[in-house]
Protein backbone atom coordinates (compact mmCIF):
# COMPACT_ATOMS: atom_id res chain seq x y z
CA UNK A 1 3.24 -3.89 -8.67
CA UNK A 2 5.83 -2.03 -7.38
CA UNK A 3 6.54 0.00 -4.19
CA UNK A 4 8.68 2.43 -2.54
CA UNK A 5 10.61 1.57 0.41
CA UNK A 6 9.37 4.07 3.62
CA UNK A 7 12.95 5.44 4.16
CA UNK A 8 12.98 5.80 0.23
CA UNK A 9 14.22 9.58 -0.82
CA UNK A 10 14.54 10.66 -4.41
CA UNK A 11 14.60 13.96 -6.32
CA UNK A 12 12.05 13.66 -8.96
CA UNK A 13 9.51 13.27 -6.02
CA UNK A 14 10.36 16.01 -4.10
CA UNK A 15 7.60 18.21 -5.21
CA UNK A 16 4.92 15.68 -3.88
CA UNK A 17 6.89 15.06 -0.66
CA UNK A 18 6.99 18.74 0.31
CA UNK A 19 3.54 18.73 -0.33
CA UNK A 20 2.73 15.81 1.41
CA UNK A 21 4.71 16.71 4.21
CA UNK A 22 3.02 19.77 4.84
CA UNK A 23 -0.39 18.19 4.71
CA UNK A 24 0.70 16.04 7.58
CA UNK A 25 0.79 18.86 9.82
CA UNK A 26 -2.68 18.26 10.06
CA UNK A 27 -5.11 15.14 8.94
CA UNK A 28 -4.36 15.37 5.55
CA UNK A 29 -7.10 15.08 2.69
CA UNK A 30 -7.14 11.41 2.17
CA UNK A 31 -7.16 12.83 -1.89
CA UNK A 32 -3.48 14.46 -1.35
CA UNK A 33 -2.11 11.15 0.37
CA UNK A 34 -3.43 9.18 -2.99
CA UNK A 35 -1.36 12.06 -5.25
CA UNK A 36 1.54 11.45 -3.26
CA UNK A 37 1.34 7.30 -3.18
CA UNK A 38 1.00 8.15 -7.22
CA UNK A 39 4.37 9.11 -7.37
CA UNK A 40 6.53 7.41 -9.89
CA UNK A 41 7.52 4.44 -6.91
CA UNK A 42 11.34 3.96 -7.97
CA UNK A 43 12.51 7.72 -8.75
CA UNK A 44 15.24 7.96 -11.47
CA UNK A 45 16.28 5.85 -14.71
CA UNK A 46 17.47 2.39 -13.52
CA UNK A 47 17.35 -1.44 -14.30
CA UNK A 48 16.75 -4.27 -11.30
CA UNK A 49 16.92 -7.57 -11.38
CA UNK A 50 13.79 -9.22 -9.51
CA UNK A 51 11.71 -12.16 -9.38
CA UNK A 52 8.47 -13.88 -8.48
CA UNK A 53 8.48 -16.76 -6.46
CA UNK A 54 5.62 -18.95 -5.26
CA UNK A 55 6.06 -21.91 -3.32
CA UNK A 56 9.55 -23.47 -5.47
CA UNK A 57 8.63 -21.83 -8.57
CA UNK A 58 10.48 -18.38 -9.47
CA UNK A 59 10.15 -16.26 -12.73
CA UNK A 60 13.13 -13.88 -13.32
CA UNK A 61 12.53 -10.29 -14.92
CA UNK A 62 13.67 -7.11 -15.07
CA UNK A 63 12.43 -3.92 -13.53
CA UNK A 64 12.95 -0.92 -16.08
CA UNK A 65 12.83 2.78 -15.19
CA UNK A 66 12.87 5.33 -17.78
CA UNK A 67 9.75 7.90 -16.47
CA UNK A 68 7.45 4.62 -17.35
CA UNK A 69 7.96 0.80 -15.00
CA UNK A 70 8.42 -1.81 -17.43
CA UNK A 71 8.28 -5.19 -16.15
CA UNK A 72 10.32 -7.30 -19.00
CA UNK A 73 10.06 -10.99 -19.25
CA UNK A 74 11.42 -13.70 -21.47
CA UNK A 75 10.80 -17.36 -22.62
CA UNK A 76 8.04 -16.17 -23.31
CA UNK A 77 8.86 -12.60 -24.25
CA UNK A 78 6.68 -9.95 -22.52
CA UNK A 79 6.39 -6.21 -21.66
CA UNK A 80 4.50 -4.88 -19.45
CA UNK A 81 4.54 -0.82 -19.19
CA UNK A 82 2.91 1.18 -16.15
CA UNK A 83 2.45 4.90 -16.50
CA UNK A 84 1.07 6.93 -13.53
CA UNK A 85 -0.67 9.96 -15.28
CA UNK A 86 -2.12 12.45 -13.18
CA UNK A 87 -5.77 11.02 -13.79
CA UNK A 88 -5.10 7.86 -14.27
CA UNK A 89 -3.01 4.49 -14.59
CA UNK A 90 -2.39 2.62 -18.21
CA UNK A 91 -0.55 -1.02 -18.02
CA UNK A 92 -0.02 -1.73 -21.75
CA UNK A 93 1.55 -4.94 -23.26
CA UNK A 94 4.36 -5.82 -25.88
CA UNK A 95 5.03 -9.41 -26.66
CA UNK A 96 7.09 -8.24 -30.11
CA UNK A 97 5.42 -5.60 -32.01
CA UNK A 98 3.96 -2.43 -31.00
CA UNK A 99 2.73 -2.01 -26.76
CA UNK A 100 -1.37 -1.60 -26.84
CA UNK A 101 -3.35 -1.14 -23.76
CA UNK A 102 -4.34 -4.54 -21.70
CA UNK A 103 -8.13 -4.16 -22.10
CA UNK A 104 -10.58 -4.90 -19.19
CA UNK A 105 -11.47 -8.29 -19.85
CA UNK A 106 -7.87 -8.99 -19.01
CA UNK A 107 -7.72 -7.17 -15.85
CA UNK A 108 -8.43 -10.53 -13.20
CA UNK A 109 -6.07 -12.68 -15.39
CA UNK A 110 -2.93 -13.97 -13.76
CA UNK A 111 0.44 -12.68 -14.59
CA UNK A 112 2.95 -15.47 -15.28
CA UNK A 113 0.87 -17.87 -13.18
CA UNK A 114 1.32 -15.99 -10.27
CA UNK A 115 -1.38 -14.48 -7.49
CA UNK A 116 -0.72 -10.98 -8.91
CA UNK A 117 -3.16 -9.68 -11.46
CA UNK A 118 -2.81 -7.11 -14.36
CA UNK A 119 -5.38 -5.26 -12.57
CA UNK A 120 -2.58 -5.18 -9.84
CA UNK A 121 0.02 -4.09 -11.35
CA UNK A 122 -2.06 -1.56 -12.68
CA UNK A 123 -2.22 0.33 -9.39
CA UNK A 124 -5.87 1.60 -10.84
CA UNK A 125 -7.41 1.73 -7.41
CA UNK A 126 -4.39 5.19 -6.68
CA UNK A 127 -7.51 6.77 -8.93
CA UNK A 128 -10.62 5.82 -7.56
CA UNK A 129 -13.23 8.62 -6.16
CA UNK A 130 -13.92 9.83 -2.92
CA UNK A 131 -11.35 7.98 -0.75
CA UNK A 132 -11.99 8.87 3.20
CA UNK A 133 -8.92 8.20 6.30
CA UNK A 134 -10.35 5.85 8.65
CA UNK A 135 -7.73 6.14 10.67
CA UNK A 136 -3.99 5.96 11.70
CA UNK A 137 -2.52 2.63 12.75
CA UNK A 138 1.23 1.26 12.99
CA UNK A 139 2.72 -1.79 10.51
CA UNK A 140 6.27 -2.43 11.37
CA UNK A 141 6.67 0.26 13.55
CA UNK A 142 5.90 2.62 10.72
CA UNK A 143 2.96 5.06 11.47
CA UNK A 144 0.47 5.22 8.62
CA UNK A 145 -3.13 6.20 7.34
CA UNK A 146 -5.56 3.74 6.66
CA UNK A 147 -7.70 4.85 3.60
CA UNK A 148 -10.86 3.14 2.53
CA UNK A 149 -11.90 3.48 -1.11
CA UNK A 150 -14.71 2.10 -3.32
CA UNK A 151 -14.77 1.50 -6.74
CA UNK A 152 -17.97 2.35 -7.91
CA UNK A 153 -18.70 1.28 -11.21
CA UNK A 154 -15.25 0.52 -12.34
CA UNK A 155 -15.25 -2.51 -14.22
CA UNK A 156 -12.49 -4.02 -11.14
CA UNK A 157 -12.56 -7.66 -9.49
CA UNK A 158 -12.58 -5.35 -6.33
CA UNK A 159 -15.48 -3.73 -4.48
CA UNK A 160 -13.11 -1.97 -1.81
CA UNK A 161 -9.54 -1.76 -1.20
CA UNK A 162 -8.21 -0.67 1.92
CA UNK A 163 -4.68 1.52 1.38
CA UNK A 164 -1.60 1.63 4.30
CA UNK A 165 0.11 4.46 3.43
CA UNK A 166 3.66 5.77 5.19
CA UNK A 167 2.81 8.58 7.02
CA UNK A 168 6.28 10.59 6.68
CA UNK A 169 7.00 9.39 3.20
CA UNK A 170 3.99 8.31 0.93
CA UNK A 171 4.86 4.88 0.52
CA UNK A 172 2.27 1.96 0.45
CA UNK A 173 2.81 -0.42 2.99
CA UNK A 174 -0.01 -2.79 2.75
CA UNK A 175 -3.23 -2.72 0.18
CA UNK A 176 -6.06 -4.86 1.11
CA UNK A 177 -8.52 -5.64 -1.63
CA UNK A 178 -12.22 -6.80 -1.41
CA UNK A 179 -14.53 -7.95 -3.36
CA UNK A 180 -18.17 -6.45 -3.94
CA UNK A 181 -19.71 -8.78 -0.64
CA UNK A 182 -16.98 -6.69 1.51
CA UNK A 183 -15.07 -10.51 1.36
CA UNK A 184 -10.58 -10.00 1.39
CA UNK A 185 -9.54 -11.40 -1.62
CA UNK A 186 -5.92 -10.02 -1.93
CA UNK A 187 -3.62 -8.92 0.30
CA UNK A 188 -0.26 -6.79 -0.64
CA UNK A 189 2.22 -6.31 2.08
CA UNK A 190 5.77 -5.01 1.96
CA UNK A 191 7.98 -7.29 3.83
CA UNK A 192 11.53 -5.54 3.86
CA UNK A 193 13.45 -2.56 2.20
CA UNK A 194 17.03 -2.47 1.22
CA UNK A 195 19.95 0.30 0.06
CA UNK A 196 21.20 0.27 -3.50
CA UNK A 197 22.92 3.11 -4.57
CA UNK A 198 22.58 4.52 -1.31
CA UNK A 199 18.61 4.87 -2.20
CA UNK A 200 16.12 2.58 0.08
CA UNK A 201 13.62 0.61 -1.83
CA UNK A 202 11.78 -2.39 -1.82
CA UNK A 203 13.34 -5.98 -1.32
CA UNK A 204 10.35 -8.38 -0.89
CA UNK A 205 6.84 -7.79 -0.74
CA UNK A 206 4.26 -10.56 -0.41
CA UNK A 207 1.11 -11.08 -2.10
CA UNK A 208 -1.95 -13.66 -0.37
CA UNK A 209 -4.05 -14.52 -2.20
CA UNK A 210 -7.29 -15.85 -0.04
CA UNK A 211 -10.59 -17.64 -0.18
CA UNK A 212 -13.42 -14.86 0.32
CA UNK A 213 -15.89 -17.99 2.11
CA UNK A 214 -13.20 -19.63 4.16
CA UNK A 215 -10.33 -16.82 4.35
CA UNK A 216 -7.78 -18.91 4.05
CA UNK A 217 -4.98 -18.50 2.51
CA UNK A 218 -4.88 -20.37 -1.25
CA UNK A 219 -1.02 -18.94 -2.34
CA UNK A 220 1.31 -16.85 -1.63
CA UNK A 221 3.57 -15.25 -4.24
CA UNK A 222 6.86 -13.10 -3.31
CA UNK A 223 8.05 -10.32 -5.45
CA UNK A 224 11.65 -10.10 -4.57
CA UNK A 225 14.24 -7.26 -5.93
CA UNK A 226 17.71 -8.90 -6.35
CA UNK A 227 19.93 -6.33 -7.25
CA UNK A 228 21.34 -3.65 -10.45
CA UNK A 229 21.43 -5.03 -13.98
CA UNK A 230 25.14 -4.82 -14.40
C-alpha cells in the first residue's frame, strides 16, 4: 500500500487536483475526495528502493511505476501489480509466468509475513458505496476530512474503514479499518514524507495491527522508502 506524501505535486494528477481543489471551496462530496485519493499515488514512471520492517526483520523490494505499482520481490520471486481503474482496484500476482488476479479467498492473507494484507494493498475500500464526511480534524498539523465508509456486502475482512484524507492535496494520511462488530483491526498511518527528485513522497508509514477484544497492539510493521534504483 502505497501513499502520496501531502506536499506531493505531480503532473499526471493535475486534472484531479484542480478538481479537487475546487470542491474544497465548499464541503466537498465525500465521493469526489475518494476520486481524488484514487489517483495513481506516485505520479510518473520511476523505480524505489523500499522495505518492510517489523520488529528486526526487514524484506527488501522494489517499488515500480509504469501507469500500474508493482511491488517486486525476490528469494522468493513475487509480483504484485495494483491498477486504480476508475471503478475499481485489481492487485494481480506473478511468481514466474503470466500475472492473474489474487482471488478473494486470498484477500486476509499476509504479505511476506508482515501485518499488511493483499486486501491492503489492494486499496479496494477507495471504491466502496456511499461514503459520508464526518468531519474535519488535524493529523500532523495537516487539516483533513474524516470519511466513514461501509462495505456492504463486499466479501472484505473489514466492516468499516475510516479514511484521513489531506485536505489541500488528496493524500491519505491515516486509514482505520474495522471489522463487522465496529472492533479496529488495522491501522495505516503515514509517519514522514521526503524529496527525491525534487517531488515529496512517502518515507515511512506504519501499519498496527491490533486485537479487536483487548485493542492492543499485536505488531507493528514499517513500510519504509529508501531511495532511486540507480
Amino acid at each position: 500500500m502505497i501513499f502520496r506524501s501531502p506536499r506531493f505535486r505531480k503532473p499526471l494528477a493535475l486534472l484531479g487536483v484542480v478538481l479537487f481543489a475546487a470542491a474544497c471551496r465548499a464541503e466537498p462530496a465525500a465521493e469526489a475526495i475518494l476520486a481524488a485519493a484514487r489517483v495513481n499515488p506516485l505520479g510518473a514512471n520511476l523505480a524505489l528502493n523500499a522495505q518492510l520492517r517489523m520488529d528486526s526483520a526487514t524484506t527488501p523490494f522494489r517499488i515500480v511505476v509504469d501507469g500500474a505499482v508493482r511491488y517486486q520481490f525476490d528469494k522468493p520471486e513475487q509480483e504484485l501489480i495494483l491498477e486504480l481503474k476508475d471503478d475499481a482496484s485489481v492487485l494481480s500476482e506473478r511468481t514466474g509466468g503470466k500475472a492473474s488476479p489474487v482471488r478473494p479467498a486470498r484477500f486476509d492473507n499476509s504479505v511476506r509475513g508482515t501485518g499488511i494484507t493483499y486486501e491492503d494493498l489492494a486499496l479496494r475500500f477507495l471504491y466502496w458505496k456511499n461514503p459520508k464526511i464526518l468531519g474535519e480534524e488535524t493529523l500532523r498539523s495537516r487539516k483533513a476530512w474524516k470519511i466513514e465508509i461501509q462495505s456492504g456486502r463486499d466479501s472484505s475482512q473489514y466492516g468499516v474503514a475510516r479514511l484521513w484524507v489531506d485536505q489541500e492535496s488528496g493524500a491519505l494520511l491515516r486509514i482505520d479499518g474495522y471489522n463487522r462488530d465496529g472492533r479496529l483491526l488495522r491501522r495505516f498511518e503515514v509517519v514522514s514524507a521526503q524529496k527525491l527528485d525534487d517531488q515529496w513522497m512517502l518515507k515511512q508509514m506504519r501499519v498496527e495491527m491490533l486485537n479487536p477484544d483487548t485493542k492492543k497492539v499485536i505488531n507493528r510493521t514499517y513500510l519504509e522508502v529508501l531511495g532511486k534504483v540507480e
